[in-house]
Protein backbone atom coordinates (compact mmCIF):
# COMPACT_ATOMS: atom_id res chain seq x y z
CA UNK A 1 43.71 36.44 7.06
CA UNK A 2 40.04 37.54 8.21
CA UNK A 3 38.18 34.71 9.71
CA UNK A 4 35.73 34.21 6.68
CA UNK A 5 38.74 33.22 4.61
CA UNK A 6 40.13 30.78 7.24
CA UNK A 7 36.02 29.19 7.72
CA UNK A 8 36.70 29.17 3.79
CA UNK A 9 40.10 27.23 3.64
CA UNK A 10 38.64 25.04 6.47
CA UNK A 11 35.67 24.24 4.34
CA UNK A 12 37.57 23.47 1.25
CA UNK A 13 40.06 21.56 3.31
CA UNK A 14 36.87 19.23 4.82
CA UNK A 15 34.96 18.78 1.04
CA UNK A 16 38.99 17.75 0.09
CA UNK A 17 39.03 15.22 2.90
CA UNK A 18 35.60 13.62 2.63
CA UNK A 19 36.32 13.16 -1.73
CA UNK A 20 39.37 11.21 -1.03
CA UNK A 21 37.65 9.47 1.91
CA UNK A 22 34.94 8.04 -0.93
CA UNK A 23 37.49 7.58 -3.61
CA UNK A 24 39.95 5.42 -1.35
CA UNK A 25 40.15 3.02 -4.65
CA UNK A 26 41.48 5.57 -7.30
CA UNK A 27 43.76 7.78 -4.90
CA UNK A 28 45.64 5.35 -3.14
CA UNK A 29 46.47 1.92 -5.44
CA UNK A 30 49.33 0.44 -2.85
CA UNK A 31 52.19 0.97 -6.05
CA UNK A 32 49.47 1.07 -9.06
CA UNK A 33 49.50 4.51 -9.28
CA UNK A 34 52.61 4.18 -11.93
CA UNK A 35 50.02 2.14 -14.08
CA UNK A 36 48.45 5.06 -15.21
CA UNK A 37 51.30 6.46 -16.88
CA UNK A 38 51.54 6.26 -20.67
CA UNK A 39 55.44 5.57 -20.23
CA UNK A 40 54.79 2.84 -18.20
CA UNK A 41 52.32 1.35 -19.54
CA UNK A 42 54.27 1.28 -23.03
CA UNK A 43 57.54 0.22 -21.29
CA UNK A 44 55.29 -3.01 -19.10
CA UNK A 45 54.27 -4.09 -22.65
CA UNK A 46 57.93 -4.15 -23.92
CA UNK A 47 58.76 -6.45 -21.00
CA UNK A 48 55.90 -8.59 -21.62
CA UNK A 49 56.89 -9.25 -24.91
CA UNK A 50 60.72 -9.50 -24.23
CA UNK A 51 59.89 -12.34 -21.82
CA UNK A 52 57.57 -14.87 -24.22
CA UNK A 53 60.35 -13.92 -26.65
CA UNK A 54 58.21 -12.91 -29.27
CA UNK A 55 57.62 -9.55 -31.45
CA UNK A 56 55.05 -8.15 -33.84
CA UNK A 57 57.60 -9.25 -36.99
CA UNK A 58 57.85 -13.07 -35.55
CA UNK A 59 53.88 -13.12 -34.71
CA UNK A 60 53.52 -12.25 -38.18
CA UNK A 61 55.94 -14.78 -39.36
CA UNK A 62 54.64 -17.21 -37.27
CA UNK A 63 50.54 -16.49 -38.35
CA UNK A 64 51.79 -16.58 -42.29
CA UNK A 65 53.68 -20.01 -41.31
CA UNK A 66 50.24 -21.07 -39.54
CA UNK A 67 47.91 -20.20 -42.77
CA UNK A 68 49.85 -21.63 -44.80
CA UNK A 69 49.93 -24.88 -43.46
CA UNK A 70 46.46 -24.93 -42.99
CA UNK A 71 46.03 -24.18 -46.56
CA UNK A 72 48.03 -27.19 -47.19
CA UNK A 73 46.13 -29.55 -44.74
CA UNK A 74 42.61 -28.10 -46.21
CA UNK A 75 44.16 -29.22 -49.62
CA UNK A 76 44.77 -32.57 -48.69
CA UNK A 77 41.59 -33.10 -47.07
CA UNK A 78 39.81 -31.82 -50.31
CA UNK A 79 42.13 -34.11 -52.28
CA UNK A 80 41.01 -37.10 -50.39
CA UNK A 81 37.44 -36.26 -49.97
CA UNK A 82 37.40 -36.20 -54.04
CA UNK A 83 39.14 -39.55 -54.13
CA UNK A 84 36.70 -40.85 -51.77
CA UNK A 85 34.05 -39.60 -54.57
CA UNK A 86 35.84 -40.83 -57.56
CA UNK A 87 35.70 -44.26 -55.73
CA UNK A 88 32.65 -44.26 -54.66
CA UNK A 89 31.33 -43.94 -58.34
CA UNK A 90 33.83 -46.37 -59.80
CA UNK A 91 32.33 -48.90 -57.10
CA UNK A 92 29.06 -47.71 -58.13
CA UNK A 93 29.93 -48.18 -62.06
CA UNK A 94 31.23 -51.46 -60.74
CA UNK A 95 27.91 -52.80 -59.36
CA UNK A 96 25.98 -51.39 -62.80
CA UNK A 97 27.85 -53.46 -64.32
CA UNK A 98 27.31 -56.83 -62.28
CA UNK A 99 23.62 -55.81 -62.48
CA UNK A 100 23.71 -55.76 -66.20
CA UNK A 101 25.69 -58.97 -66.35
CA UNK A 102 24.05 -60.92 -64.14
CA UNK A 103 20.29 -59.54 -66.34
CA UNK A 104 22.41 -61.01 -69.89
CA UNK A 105 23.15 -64.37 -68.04
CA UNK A 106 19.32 -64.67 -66.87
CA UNK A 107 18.16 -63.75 -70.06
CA UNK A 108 20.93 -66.16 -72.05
CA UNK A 109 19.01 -68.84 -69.79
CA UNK A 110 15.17 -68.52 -70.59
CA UNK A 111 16.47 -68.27 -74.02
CA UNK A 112 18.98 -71.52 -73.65
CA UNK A 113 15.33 -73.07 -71.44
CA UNK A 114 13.19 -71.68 -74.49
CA UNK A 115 14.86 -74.06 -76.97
CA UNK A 116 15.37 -76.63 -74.52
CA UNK A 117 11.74 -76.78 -74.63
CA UNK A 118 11.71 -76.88 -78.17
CA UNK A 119 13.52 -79.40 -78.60
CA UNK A 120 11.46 -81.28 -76.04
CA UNK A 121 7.87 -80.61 -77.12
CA UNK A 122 8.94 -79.88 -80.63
CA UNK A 123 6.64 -77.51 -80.72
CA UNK A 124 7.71 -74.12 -80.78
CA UNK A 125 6.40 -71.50 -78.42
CA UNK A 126 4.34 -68.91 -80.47
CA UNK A 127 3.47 -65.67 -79.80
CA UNK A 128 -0.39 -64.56 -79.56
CA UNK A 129 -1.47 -63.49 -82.82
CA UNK A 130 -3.02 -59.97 -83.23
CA UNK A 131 -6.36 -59.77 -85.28
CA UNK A 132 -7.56 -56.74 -86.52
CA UNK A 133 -10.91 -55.58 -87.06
CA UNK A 134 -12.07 -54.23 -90.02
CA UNK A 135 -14.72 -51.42 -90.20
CA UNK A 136 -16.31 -49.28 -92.75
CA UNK A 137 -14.27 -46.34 -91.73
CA UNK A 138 -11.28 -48.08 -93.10
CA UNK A 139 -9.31 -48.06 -89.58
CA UNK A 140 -8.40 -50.49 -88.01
CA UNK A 141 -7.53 -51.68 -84.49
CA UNK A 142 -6.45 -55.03 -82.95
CA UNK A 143 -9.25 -57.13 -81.59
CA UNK A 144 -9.03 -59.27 -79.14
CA UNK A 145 -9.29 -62.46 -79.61
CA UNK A 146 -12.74 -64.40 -78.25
């Protein structure tokens, strides 16, 4: 070997040294090195799952199990929210109907006080009487009275 190739190999040798002096992290992983491996990697997510027990097939099983009883619970909750509705407006219809009962009883009164009063004053209660006006156009409106 002529001395430029050993200053050469001695070079090479010193930019080796000082790029795995600055790379510490990615060289040398203390036993993570294996990590990297596609083999491992594959075979470290086998064990995984091996140890909770559980496989693609049962998460699958176990996410159609899940949705559908969700589906069921979202059913019931509809169901009872339209129940709550349909009683809502009966108790609504219920309270129309008080309304319009308790009107017909006041109004079954003043008439029941109306003839009471009749009978007292005997003299019946009459209504204003509307006069109309006659003019040479031949219509005629109400006038009031004076």
């Amino acid at each position: 070997m002529t001395n430029i190739q050993r200053a050469f190999c001695v070079f090479l040798s010193l930019i080796f040294l000082c790029v795995v002096a600055a790379l510490t992290g990615d060289f040398f992983k203390h036993g993570e090195i294996y990590r990297q491996l596609p083999l491992y990697c594959f075979l470290e997510k086998k064990a995984l799952q091996e140890e909770t027990g559980r496989d693609r097939e049962t998460e699958m099983l176990l996410k159609e199990k899940n949705e559908e009883h969700l589906g069921e619970e979202v059913e019931a909750e509809n169901r009872k929210e339209q129940e709550a509705l349909l009683m809502a407006e009966v108790e609504e219809a219920e309270k129309k109907e008080e309304k319009q009962k308790k009107e017909v009883q006041k109004s079954e009164e003043k008439s029941a006080d109306s003839t009471e009063n009749k009978k007292d004053t005997g003299v019946e209660n009459k209504e204003p009487e509307i006069q109309y006006c006659f003019s040479s156009h031949g219509y005629a409106p109400p006038c009031l009275p004076l």
